[in-house]
PDB file of N, CA and C in Angstrom:
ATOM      1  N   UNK A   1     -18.196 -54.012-161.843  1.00  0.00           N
ATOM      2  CA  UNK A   1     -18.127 -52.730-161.173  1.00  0.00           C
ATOM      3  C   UNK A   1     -18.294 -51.581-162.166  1.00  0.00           C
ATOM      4  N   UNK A   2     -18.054 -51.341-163.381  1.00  0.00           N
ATOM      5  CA  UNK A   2     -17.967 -50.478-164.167  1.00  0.00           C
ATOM      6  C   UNK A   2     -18.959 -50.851-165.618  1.00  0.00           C
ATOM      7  N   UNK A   3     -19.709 -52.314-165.518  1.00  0.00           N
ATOM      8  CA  UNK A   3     -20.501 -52.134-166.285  1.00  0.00           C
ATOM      9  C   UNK A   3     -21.642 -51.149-166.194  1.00  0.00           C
ATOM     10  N   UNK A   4     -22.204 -50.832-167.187  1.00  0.00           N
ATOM     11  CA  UNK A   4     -23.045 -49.623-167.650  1.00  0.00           C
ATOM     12  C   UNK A   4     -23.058 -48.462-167.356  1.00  0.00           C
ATOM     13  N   UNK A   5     -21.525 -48.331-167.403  1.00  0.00           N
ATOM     14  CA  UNK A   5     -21.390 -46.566-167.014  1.00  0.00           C
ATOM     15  C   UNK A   5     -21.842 -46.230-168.184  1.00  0.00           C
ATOM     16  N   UNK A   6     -21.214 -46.244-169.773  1.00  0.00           N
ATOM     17  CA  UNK A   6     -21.663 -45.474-170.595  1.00  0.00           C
ATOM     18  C   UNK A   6     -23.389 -45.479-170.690  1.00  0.00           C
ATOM     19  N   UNK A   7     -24.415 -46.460-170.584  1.00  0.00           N
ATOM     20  CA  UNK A   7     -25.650 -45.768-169.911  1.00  0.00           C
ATOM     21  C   UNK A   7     -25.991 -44.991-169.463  1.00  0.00           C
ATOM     22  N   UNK A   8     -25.200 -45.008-168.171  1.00  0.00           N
ATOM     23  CA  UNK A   8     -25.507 -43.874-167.015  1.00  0.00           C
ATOM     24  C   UNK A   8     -24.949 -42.621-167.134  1.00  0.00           C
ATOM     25  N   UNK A   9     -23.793 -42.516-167.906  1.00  0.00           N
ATOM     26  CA  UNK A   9     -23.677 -41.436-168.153  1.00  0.00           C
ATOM     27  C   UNK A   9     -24.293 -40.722-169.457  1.00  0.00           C
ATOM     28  N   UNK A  10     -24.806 -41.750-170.724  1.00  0.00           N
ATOM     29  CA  UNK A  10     -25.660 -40.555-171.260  1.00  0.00           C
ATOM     30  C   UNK A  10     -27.359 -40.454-170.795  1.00  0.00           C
ATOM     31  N   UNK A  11     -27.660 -41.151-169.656  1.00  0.00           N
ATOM     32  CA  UNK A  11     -28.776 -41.348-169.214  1.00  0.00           C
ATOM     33  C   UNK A  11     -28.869 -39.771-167.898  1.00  0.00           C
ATOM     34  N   UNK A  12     -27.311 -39.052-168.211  1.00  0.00           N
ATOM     35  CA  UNK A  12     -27.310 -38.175-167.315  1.00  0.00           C
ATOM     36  C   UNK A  12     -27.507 -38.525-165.882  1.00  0.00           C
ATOM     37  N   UNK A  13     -26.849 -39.728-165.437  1.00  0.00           N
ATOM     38  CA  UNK A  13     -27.264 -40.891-164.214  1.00  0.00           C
ATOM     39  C   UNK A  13     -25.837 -40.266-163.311  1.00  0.00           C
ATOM     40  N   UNK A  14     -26.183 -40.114-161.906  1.00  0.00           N
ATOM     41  CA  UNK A  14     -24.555 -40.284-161.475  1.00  0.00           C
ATOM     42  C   UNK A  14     -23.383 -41.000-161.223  1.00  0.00           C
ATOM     43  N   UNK A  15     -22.498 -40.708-161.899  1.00  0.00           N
ATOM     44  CA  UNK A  15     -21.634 -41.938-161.584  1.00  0.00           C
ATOM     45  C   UNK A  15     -20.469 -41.904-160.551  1.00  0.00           C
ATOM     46  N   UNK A  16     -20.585 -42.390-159.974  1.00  0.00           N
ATOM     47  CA  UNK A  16     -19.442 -42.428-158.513  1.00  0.00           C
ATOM     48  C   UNK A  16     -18.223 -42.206-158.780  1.00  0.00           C
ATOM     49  N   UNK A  17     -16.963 -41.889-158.214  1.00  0.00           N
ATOM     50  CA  UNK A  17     -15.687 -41.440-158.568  1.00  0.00           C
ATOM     51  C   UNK A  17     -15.100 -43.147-158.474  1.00  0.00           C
ATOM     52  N   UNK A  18     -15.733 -43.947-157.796  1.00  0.00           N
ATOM     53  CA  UNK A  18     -15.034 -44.822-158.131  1.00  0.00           C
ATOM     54  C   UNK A  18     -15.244 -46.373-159.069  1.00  0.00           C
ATOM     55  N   UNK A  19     -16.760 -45.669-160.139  1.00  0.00           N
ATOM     56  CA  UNK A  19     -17.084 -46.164-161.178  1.00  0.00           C
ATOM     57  C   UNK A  19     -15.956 -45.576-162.294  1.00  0.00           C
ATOM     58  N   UNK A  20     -15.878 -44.587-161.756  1.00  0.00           N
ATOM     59  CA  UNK A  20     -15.455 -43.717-163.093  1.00  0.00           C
ATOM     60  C   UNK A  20     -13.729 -43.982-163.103  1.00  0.00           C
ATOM     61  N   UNK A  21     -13.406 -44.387-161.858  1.00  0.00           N
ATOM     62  CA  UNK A  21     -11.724 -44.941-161.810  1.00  0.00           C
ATOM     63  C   UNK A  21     -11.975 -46.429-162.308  1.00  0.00           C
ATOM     64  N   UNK A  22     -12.763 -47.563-161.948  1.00  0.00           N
ATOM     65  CA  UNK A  22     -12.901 -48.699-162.437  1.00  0.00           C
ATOM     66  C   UNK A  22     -12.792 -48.716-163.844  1.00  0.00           C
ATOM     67  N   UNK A  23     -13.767 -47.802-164.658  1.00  0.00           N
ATOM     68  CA  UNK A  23     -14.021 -47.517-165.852  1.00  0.00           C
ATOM     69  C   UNK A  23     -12.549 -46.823-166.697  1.00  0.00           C
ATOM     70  N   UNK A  24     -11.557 -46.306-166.431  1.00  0.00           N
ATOM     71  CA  UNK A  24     -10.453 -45.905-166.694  1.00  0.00           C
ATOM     72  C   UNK A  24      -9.539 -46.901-166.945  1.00  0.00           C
ATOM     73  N   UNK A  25      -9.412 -46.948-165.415  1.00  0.00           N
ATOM     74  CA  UNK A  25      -8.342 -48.602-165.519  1.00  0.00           C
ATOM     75  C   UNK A  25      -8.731 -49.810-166.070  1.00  0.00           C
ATOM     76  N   UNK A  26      -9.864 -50.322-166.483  1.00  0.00           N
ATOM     77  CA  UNK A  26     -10.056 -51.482-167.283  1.00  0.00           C
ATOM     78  C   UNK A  26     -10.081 -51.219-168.895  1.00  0.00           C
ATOM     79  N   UNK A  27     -10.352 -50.133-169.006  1.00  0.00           N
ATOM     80  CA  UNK A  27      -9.942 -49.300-170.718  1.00  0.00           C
ATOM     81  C   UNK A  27      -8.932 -49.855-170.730  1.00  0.00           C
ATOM     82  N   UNK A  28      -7.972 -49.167-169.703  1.00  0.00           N
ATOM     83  CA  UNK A  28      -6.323 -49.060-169.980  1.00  0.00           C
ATOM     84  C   UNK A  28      -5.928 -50.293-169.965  1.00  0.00           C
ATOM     85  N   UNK A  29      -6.171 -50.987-169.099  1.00  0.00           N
ATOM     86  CA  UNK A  29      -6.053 -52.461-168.866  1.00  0.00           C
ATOM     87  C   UNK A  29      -6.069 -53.398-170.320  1.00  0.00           C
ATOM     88  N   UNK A  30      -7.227 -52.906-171.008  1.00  0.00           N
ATOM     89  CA  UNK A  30      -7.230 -53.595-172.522  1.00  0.00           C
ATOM     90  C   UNK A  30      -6.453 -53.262-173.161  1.00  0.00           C
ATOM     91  N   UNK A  31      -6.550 -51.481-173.331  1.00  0.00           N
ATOM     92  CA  UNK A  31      -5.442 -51.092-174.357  1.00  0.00           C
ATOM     93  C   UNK A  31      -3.869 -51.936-174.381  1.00  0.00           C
ATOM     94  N   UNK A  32      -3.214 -51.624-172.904  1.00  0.00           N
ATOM     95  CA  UNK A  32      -2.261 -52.833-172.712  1.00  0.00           C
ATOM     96  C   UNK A  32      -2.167 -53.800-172.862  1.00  0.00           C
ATOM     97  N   UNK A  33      -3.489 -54.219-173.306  1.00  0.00           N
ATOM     98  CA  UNK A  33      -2.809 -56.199-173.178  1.00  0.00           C
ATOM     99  C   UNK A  33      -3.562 -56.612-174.678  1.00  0.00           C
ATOM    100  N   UNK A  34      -4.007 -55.415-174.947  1.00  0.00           N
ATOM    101  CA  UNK A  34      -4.231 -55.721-176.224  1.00  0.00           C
ATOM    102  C   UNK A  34      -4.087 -54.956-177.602  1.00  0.00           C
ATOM    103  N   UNK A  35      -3.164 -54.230-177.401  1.00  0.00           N
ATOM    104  CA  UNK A  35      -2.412 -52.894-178.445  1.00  0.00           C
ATOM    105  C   UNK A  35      -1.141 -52.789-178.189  1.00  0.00           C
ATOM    106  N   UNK A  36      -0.639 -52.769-176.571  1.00  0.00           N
ATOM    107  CA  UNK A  36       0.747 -52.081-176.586  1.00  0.00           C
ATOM    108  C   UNK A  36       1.402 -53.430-176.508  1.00  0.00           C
ATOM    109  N   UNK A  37       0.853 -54.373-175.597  1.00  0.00           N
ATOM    110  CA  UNK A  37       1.716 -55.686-175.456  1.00  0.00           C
ATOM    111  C   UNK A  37       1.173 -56.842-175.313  1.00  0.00           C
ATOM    112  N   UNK A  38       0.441 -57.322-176.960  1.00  0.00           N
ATOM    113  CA  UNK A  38       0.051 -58.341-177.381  1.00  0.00           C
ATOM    114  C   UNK A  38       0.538 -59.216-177.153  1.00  0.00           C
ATOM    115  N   UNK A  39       0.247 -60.647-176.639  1.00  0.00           N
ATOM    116  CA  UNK A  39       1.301 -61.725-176.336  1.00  0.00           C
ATOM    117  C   UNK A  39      -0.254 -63.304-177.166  1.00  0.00           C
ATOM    118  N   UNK A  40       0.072 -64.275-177.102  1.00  0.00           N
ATOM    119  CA  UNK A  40      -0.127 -64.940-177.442  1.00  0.00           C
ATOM    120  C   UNK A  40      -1.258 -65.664-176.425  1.00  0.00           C
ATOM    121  N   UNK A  41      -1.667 -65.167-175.243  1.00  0.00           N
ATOM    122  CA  UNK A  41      -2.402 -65.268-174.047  1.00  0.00           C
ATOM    123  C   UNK A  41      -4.132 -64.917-174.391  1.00  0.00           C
ATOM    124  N   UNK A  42      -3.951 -64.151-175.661  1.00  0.00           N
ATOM    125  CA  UNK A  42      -5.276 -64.225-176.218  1.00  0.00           C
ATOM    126  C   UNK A  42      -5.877 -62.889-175.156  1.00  0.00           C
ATOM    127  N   UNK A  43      -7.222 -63.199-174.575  1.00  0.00           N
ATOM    128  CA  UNK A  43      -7.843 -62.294-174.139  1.00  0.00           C
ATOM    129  C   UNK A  43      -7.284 -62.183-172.331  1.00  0.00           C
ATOM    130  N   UNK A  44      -6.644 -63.242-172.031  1.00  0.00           N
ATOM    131  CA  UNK A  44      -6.397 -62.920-170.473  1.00  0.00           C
ATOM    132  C   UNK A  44      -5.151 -62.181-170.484  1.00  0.00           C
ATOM    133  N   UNK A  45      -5.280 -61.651-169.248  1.00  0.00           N
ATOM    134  CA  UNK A  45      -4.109 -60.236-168.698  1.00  0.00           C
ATOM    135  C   UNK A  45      -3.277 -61.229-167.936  1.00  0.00           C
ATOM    136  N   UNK A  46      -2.138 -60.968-167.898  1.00  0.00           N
ATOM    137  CA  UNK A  46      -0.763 -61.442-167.392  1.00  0.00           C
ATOM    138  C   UNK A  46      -0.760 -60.117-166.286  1.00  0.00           C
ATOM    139  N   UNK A  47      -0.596 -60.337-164.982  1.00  0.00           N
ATOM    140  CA  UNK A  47      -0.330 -59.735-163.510  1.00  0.00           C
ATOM    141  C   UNK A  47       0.520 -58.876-163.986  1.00  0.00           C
ATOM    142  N   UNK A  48       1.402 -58.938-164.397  1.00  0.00           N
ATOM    143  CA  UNK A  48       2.316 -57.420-164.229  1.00  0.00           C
ATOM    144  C   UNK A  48       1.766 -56.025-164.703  1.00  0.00           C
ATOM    145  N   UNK A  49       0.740 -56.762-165.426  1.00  0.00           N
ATOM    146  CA  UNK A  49      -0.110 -55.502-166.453  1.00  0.00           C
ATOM    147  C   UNK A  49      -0.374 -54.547-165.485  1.00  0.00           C
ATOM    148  N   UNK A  50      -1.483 -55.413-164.732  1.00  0.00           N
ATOM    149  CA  UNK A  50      -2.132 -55.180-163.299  1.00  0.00           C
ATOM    150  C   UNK A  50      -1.579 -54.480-162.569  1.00  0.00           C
ATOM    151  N   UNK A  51      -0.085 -54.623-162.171  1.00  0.00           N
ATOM    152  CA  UNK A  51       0.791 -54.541-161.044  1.00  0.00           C
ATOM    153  C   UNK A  51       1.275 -52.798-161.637  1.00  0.00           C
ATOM    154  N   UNK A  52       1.303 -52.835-163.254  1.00  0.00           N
ATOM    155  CA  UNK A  52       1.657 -51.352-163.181  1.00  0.00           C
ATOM    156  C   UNK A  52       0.581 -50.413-163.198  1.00  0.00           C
ATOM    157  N   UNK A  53      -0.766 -50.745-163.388  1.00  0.00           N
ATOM    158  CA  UNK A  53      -1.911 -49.248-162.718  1.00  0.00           C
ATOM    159  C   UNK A  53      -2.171 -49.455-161.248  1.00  0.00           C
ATOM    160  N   UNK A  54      -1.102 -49.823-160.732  1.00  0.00           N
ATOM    161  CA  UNK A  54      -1.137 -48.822-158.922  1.00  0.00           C
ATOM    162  C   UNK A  54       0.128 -48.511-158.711  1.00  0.00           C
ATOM    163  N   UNK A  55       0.041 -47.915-158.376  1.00  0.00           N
ATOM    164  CA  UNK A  55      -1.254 -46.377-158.185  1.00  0.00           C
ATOM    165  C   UNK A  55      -1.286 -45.832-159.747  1.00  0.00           C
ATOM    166  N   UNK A  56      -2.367 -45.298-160.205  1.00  0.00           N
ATOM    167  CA  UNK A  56      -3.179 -44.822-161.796  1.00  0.00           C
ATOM    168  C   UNK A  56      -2.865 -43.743-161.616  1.00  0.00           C
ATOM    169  N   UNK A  57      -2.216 -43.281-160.512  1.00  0.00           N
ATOM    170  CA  UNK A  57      -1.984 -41.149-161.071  1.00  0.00           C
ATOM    171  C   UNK A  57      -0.833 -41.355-161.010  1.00  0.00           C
ATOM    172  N   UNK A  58       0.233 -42.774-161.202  1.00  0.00           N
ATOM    173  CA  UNK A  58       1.109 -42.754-161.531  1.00  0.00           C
ATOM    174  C   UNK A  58       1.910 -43.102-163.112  1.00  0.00           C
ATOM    175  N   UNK A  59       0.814 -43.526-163.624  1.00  0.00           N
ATOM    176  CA  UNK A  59       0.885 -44.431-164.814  1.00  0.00           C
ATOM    177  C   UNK A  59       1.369 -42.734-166.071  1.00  0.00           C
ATOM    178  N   UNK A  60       0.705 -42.047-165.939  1.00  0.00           N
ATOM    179  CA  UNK A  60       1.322 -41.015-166.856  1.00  0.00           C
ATOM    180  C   UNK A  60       2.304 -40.789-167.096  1.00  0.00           C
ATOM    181  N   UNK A  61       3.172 -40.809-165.908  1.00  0.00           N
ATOM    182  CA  UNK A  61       4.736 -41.153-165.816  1.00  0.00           C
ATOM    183  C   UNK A  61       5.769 -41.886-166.503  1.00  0.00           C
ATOM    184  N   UNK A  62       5.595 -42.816-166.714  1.00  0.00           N
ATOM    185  CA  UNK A  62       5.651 -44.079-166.865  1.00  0.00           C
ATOM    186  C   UNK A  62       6.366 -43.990-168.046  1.00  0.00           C
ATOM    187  N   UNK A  63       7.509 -44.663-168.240  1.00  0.00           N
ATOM    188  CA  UNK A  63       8.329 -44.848-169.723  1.00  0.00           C
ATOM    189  C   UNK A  63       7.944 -45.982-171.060  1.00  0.00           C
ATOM    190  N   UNK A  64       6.823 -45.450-171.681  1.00  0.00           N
ATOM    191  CA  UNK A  64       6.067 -46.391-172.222  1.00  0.00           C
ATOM    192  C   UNK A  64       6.521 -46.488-173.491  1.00  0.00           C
ATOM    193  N   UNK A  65       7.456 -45.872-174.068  1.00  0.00           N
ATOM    194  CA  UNK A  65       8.210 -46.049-175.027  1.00  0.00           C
ATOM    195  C   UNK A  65       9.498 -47.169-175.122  1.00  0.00           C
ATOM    196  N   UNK A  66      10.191 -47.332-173.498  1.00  0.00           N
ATOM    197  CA  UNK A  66      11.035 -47.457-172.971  1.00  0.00           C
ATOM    198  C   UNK A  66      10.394 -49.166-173.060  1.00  0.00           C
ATOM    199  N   UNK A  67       9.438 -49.127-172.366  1.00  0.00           N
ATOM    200  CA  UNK A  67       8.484 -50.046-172.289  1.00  0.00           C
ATOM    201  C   UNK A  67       8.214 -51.626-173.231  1.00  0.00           C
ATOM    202  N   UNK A  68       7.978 -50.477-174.191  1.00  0.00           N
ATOM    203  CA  UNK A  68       7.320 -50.949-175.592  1.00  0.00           C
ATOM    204  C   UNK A  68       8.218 -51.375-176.505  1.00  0.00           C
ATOM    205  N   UNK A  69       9.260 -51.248-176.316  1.00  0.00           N
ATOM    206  CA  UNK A  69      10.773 -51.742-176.990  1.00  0.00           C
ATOM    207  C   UNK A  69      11.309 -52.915-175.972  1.00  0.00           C
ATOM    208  N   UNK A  70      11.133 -52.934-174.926  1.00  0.00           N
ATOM    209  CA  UNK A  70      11.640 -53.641-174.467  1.00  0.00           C
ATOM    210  C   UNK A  70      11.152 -55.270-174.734  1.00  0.00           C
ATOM    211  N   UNK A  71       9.342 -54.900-174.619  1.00  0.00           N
ATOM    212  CA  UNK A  71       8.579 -55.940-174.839  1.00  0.00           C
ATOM    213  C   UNK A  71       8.784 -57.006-176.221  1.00  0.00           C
ATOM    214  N   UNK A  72       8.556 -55.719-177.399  1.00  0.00           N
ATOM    215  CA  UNK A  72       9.464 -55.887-178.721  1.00  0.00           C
ATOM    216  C   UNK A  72      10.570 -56.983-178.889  1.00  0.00           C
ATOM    217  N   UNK A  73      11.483 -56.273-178.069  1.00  0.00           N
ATOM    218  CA  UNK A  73      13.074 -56.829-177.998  1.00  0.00           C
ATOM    219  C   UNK A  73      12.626 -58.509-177.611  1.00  0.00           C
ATOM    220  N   UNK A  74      11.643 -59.241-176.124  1.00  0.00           N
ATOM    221  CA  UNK A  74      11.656 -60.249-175.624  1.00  0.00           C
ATOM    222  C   UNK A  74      11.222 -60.516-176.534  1.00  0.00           C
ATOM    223  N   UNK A  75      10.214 -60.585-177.538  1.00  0.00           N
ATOM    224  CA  UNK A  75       9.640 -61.023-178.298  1.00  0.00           C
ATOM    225  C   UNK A  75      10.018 -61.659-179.811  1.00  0.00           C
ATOM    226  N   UNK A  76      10.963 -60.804-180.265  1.00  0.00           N
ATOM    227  CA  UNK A  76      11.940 -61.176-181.235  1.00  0.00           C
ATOM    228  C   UNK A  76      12.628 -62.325-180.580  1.00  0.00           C
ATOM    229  N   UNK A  77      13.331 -62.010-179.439  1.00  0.00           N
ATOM    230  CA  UNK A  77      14.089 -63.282-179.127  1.00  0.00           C
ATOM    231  C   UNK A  77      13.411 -64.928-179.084  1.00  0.00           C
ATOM    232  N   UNK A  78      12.170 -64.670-178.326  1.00  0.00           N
ATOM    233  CA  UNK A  78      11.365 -65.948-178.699  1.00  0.00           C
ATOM    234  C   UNK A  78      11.100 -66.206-179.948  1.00  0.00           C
ATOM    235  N   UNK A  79      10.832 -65.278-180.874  1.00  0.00           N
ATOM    236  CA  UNK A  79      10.738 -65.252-182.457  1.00  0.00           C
ATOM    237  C   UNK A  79      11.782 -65.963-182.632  1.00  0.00           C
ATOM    238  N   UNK A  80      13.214 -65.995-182.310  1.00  0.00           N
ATOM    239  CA  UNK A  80      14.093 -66.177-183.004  1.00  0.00           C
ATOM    240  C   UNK A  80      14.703 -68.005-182.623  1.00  0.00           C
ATOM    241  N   UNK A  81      13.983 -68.608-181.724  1.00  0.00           N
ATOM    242  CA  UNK A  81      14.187 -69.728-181.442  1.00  0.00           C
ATOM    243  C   UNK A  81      13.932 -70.903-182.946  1.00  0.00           C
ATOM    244  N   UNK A  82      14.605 -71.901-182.288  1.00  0.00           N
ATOM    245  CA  UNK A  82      14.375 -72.710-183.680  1.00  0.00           C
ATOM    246  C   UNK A  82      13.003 -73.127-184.453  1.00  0.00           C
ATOM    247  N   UNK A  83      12.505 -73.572-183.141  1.00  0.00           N
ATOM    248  CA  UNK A  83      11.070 -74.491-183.749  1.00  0.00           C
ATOM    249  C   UNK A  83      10.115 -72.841-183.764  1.00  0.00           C
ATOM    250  N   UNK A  84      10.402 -71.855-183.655  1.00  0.00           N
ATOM    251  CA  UNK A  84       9.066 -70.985-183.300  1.00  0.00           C
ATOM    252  C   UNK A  84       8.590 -70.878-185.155  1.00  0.00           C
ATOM    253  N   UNK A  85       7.822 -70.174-184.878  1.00  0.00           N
ATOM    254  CA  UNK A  85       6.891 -69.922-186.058  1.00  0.00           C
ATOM    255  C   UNK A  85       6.283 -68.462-186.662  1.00  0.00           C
ATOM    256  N   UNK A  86       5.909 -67.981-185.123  1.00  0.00           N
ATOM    257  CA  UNK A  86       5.340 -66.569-185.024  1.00  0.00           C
ATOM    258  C   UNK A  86       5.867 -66.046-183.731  1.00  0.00           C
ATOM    259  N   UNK A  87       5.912 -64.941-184.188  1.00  0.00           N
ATOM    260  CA  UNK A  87       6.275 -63.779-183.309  1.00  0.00           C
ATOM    261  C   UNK A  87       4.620 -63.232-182.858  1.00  0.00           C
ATOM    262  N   UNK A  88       4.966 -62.547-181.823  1.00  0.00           N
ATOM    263  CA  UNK A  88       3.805 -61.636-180.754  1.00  0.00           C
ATOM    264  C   UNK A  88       4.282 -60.117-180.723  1.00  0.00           C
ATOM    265  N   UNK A  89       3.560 -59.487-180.205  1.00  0.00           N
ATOM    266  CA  UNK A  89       3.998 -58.035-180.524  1.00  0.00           C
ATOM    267  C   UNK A  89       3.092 -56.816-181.063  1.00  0.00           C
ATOM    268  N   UNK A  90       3.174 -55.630-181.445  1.00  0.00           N
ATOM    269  CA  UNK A  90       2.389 -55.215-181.730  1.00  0.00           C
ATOM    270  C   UNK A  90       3.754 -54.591-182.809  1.00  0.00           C
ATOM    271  N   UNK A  91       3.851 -55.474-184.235  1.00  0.00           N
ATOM    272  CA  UNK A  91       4.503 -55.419-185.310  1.00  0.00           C
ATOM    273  C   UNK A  91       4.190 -53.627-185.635  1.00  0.00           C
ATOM    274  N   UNK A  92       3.265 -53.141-186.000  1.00  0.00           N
ATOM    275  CA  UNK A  92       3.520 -51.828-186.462  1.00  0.00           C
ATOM    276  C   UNK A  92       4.130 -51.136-186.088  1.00  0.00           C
ATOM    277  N   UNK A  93       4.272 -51.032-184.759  1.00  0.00           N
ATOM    278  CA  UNK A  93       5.182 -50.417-184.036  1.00  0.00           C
ATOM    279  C   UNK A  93       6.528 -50.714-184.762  1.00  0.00           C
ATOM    280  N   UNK A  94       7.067 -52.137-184.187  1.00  0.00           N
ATOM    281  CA  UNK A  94       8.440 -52.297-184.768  1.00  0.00           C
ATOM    282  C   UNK A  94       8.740 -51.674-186.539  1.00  0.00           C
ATOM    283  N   UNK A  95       7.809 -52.005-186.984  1.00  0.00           N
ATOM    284  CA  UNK A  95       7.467 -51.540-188.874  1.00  0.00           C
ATOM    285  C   UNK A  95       7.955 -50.097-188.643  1.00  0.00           C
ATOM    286  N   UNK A  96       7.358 -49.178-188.047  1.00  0.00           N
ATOM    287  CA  UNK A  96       7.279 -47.605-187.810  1.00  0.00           C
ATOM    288  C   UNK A  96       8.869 -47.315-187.580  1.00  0.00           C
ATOM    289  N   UNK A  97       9.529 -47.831-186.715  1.00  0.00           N
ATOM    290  CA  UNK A  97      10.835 -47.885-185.689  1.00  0.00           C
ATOM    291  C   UNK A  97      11.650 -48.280-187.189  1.00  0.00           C
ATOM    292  N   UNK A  98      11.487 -49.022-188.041  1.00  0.00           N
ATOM    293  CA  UNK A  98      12.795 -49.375-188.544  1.00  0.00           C
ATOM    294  C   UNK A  98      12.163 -48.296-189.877  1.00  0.00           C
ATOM    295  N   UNK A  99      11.699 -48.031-190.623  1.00  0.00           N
ATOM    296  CA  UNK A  99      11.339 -46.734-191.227  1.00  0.00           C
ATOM    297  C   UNK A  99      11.904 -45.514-190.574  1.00  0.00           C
ATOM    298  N   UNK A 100      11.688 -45.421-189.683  1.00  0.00           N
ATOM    299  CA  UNK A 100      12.005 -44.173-189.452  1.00  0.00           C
ATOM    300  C   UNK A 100      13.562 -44.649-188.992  1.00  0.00           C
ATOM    301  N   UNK A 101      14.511 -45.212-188.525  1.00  0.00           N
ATOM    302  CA  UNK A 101      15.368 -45.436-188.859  1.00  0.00           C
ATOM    303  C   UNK A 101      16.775 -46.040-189.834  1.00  0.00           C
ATOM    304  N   UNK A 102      15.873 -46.834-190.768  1.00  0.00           N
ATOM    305  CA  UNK A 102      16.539 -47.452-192.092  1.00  0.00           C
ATOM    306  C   UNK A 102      15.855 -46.755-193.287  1.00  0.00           C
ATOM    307  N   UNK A 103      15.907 -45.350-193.759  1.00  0.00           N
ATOM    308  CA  UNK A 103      15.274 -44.678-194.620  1.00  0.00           C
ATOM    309  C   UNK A 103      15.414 -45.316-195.743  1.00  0.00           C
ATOM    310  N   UNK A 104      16.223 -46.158-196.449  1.00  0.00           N
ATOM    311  CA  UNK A 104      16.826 -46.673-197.219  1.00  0.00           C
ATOM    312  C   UNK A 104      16.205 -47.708-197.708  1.00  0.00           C
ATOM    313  N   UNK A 105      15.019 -48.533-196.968  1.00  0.00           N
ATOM    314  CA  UNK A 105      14.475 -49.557-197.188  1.00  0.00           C
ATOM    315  C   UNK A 105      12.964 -49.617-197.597  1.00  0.00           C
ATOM    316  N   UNK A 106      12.332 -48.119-197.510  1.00  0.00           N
ATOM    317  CA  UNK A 106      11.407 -47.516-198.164  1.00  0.00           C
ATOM    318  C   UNK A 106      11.908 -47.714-199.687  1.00  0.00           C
ATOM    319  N   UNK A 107      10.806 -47.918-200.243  1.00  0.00           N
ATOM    320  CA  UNK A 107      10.808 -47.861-201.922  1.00  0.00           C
ATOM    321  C   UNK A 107      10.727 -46.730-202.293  1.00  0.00           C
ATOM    322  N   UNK A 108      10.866 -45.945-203.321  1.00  0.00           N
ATOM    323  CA  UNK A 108      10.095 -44.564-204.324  1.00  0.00           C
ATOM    324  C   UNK A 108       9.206 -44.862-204.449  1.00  0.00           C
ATOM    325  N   UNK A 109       8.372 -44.920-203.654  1.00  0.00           N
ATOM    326  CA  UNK A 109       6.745 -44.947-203.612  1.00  0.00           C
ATOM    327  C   UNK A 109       6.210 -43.729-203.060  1.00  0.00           C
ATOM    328  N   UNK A 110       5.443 -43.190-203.499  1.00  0.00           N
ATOM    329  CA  UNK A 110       4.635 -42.102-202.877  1.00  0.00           C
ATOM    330  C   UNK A 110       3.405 -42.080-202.024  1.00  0.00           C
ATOM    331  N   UNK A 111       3.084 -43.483-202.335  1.00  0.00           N
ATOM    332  CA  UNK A 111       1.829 -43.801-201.374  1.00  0.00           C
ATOM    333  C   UNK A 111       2.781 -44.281-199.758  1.00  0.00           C
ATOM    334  N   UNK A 112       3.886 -44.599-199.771  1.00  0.00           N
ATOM    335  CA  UNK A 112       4.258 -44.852-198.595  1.00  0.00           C
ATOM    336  C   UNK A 112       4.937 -43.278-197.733  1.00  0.00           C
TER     337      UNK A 112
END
């Protein structure tokens, strides 16, 4: 449904309002399942992803910080099982979160 919009739109082509919503929500769709809440599922989307862009003029709303810790949090816990190995996640985040809260664990480094 939303292949070759970017064509059509620098082809100055028209694109329908509901190319241009397809084209939104499957961005977002990646960004989520593959930046904010990486899981071990590789390239397929897990339904709840899905379940939160409807309604999409609601998603701005949305406590994605709230979110994004929470995901974090499940994730450590599976981390923390016996036999596991690797954790899932989108680690920088957590990296960022304990910096900016454990100032102490930064080195005297200036490049950091």
């Amino acid at each position: 449904m939303y292949a070759g919009s970017l064509e059509k739109d620098r082809d100055n082509k028209i694109l329908y309002d509901l190319e241009v919503r397809a084209t939104e929500v499957a961005y977002l769709l990646y960004v989520l399942a593959s930046v904010t809440f990486p899981d071990s599922k590789g390239n397929r989307v897990i339904v709840p992803l899905l379940q939160l862009l409807d309604p999409f003029d609601e998603v701005s709303r949305y406590s994605w910080g709230t979110a994004v810790v929470a995901h974090l949090n499940a994730q450590l816990a599976k981390a923390s099982q016996e036999r596991t190995s690797q954790m899932n996640g989108n680690l920088a985040l957590l990296q960022v979160w304990i910096y900016e809260h454990f100032p102490s664990l930064i080195k005297n480094d200036e490049d950091v």
